[in-house]
N, C-alpha and C. Protein backbone atom coordinates (compact mmCIF):
# COMPACT_ATOMS: atom_id res chain seq x y z
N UNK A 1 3.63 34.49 -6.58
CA UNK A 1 4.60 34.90 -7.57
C UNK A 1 4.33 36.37 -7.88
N UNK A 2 5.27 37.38 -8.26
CA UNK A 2 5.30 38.71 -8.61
C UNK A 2 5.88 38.75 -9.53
N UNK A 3 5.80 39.52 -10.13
CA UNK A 3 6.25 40.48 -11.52
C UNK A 3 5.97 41.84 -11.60
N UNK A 4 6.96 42.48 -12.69
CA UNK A 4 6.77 43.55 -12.34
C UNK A 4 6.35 44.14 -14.35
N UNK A 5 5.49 44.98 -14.21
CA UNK A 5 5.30 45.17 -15.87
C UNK A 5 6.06 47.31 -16.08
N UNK A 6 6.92 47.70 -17.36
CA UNK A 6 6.63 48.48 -17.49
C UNK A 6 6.86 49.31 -18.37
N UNK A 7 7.18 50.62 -18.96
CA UNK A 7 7.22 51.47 -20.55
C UNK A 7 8.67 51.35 -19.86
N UNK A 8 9.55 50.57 -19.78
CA UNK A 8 10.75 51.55 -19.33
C UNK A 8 11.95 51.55 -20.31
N UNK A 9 11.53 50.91 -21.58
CA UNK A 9 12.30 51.61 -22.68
C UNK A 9 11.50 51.79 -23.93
N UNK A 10 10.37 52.73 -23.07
CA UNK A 10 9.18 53.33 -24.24
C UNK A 10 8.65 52.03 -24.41
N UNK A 11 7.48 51.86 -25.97
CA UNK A 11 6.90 50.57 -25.72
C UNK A 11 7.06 49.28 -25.62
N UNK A 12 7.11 48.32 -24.22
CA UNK A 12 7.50 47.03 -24.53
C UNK A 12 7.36 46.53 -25.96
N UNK A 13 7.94 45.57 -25.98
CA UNK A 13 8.39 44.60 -27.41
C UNK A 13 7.55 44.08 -27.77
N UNK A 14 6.29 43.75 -26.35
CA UNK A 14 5.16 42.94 -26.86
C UNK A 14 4.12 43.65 -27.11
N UNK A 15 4.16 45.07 -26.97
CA UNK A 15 2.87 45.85 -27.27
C UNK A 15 2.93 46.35 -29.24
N UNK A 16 2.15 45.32 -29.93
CA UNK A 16 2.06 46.39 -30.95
C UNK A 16 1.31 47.09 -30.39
N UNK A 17 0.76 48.32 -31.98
CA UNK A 17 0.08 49.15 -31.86
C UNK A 17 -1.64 48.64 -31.45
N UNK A 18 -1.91 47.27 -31.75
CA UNK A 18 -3.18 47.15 -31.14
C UNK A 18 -3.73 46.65 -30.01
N UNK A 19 -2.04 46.59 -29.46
CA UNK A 19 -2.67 46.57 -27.83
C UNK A 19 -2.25 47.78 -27.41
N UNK A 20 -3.12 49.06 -27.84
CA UNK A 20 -3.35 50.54 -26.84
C UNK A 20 -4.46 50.28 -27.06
N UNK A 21 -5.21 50.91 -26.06
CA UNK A 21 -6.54 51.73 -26.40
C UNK A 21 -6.85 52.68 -25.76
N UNK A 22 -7.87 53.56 -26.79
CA UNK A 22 -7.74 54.88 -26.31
C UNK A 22 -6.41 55.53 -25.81
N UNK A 23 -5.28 55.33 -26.49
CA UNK A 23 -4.12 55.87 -26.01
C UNK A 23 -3.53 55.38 -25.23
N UNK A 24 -3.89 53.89 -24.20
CA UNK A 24 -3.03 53.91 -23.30
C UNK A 24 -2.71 52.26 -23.63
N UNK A 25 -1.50 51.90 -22.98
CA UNK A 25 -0.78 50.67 -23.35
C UNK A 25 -1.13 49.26 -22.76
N UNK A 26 -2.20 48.59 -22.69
CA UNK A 26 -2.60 47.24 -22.20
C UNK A 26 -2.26 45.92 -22.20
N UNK A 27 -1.70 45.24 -21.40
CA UNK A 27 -1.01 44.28 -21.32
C UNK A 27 -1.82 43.11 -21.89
N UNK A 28 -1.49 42.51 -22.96
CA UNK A 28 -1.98 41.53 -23.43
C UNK A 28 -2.56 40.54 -23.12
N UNK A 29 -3.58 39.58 -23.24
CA UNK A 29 -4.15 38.79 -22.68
C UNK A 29 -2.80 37.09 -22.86
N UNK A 30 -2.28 37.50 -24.11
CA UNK A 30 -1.13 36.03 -23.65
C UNK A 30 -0.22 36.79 -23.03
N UNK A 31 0.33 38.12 -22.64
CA UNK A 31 0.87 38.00 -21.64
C UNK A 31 0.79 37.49 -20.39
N UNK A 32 -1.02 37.53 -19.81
CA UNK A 32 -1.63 36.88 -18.61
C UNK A 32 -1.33 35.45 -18.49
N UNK A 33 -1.73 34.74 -20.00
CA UNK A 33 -1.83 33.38 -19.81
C UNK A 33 -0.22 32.77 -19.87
N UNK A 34 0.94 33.75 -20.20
CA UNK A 34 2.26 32.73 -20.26
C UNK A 34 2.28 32.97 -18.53
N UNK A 35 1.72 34.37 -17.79
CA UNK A 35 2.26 34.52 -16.25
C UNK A 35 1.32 33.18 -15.58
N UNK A 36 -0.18 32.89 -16.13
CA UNK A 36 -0.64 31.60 -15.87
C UNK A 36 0.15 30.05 -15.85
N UNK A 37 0.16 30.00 -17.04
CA UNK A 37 1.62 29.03 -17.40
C UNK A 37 2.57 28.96 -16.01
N UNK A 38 3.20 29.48 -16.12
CA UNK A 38 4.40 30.17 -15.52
C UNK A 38 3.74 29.98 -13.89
N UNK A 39 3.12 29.89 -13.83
CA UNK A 39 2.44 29.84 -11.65
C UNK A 39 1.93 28.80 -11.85
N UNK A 40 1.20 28.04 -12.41
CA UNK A 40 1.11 26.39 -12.91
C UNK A 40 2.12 25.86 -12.65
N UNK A 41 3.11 26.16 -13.37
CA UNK A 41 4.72 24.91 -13.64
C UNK A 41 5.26 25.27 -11.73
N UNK A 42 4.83 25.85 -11.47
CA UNK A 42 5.41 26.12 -10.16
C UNK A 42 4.48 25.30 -9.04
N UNK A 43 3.64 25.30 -9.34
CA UNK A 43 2.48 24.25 -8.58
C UNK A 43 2.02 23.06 -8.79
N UNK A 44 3.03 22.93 -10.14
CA UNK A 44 2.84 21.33 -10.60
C UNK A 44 1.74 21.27 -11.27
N UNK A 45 0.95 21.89 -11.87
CA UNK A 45 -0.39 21.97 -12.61
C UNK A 45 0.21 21.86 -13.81
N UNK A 46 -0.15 20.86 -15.27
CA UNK A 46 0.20 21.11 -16.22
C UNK A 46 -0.99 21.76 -17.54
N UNK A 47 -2.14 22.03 -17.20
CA UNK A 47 -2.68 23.09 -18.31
C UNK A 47 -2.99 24.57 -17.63
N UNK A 48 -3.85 25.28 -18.34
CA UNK A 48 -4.68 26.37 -18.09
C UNK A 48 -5.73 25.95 -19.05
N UNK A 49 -6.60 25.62 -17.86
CA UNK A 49 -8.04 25.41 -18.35
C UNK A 49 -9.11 26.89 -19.15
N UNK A 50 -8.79 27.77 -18.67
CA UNK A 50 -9.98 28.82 -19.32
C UNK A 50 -8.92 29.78 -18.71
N UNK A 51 -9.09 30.85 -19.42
CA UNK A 51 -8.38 32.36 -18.79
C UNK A 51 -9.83 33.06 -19.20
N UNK A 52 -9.79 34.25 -18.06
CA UNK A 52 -10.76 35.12 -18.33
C UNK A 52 -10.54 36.45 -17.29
N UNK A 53 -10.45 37.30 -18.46
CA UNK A 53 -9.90 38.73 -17.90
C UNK A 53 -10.75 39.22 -17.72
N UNK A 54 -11.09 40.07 -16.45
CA UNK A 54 -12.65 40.76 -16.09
C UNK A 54 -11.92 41.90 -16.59
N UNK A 55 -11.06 42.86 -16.26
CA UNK A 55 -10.60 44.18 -16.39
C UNK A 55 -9.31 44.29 -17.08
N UNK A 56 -9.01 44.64 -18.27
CA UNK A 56 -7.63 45.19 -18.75
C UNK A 56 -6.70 45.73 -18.21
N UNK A 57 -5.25 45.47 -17.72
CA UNK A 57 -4.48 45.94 -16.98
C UNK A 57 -3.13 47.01 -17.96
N UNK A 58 -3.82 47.76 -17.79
CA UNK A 58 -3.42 49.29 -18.23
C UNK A 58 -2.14 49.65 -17.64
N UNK A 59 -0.68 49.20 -18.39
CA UNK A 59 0.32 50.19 -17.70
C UNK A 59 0.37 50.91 -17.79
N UNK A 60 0.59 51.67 -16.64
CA UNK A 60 1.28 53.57 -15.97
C UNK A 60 1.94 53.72 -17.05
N UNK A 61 1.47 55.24 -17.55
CA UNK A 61 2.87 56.08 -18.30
C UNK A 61 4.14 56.53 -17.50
N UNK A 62 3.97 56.28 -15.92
CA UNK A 62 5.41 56.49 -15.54
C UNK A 62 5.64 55.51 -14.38
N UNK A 63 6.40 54.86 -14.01
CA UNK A 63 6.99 54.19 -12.71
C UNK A 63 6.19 52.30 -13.60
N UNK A 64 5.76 51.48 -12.47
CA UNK A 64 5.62 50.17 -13.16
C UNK A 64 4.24 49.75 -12.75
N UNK A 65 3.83 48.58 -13.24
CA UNK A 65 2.71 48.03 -12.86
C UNK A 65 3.59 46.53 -12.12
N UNK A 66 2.88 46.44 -10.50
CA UNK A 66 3.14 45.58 -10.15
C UNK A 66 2.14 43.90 -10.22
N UNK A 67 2.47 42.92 -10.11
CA UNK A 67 1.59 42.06 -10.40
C UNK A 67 1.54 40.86 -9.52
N UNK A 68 0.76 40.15 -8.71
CA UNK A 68 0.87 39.43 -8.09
C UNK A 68 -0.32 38.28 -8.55
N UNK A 69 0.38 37.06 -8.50
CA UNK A 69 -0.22 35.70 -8.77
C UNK A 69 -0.64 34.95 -8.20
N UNK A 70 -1.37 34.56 -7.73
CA UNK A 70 -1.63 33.58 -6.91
C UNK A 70 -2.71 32.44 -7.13
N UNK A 71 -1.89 31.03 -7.20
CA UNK A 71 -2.88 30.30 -7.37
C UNK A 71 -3.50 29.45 -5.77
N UNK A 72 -4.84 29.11 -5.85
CA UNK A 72 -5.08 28.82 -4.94
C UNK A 72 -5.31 26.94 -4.58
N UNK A 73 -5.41 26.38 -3.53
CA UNK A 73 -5.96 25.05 -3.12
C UNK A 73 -6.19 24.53 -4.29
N UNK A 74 -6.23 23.20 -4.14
CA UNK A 74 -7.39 22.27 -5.35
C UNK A 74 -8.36 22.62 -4.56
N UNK A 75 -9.54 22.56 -5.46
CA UNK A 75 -10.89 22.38 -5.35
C UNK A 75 -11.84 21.20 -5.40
N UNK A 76 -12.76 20.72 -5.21
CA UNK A 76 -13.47 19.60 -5.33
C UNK A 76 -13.36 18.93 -6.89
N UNK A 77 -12.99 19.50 -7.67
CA UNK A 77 -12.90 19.17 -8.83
C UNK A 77 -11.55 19.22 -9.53
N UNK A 78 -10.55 18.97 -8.15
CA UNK A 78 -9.06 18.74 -8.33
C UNK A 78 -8.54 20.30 -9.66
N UNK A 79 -9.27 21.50 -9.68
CA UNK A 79 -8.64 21.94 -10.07
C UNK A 79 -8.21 23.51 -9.35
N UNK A 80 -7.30 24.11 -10.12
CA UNK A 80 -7.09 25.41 -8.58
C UNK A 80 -7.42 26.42 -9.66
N UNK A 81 -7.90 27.57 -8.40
CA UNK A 81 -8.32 28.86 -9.12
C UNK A 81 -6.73 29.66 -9.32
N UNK A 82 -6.64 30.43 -10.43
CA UNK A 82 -5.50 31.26 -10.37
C UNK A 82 -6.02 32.69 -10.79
N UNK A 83 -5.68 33.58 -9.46
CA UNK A 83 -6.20 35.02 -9.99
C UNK A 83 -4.71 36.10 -9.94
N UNK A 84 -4.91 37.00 -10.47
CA UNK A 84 -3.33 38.17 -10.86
C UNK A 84 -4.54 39.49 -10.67
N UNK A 85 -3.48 39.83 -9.46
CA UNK A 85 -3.74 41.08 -8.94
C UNK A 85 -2.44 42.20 -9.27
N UNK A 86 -3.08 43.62 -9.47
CA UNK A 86 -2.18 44.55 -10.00
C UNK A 86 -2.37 45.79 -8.90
């Protein structure tokens, strides 16, 4: 799954002011988990077990942030990894 994130009518709707830092505009952590959600219902998975963001995904002040989803196999423990690459 893809998506695309970006300022393109100045600050999205979902950024208050305390998702910047240091000046720049960071995509929220429930933004991650509804795009989680959202690649689940598509794979037939009905929770999200744990989310965990190693790195903050910082949109560009100009052009977009692209985003790609991918969940993977079940695992031995019938559950699948889902990672979002930017």
């Amino acid at each position: 799954m893809t998506r695309r994130c970006s300022r393109s009518a100045g600050r999205p709707v979902w950024t208050p002011p305390r998702h910047s830092v240091a000046g720049e505009t960071v995509v929220p952590n429930t933004v991650l988990a509804e795009l989680a959600v959202r690649a689940g219902d598509e794979e037939g998975c009905t929770a999200v077990g744990e989310l965990v963001v190693d790195t903050p995904l910082v949109l560009p002040r100009t052009g977009a942030l692209h985003l790609q989803v991918r969940v993977a196999e079940l695992d031995a423990t019938s559950r699948r990894l889902l990672t979002v690459h930017a």
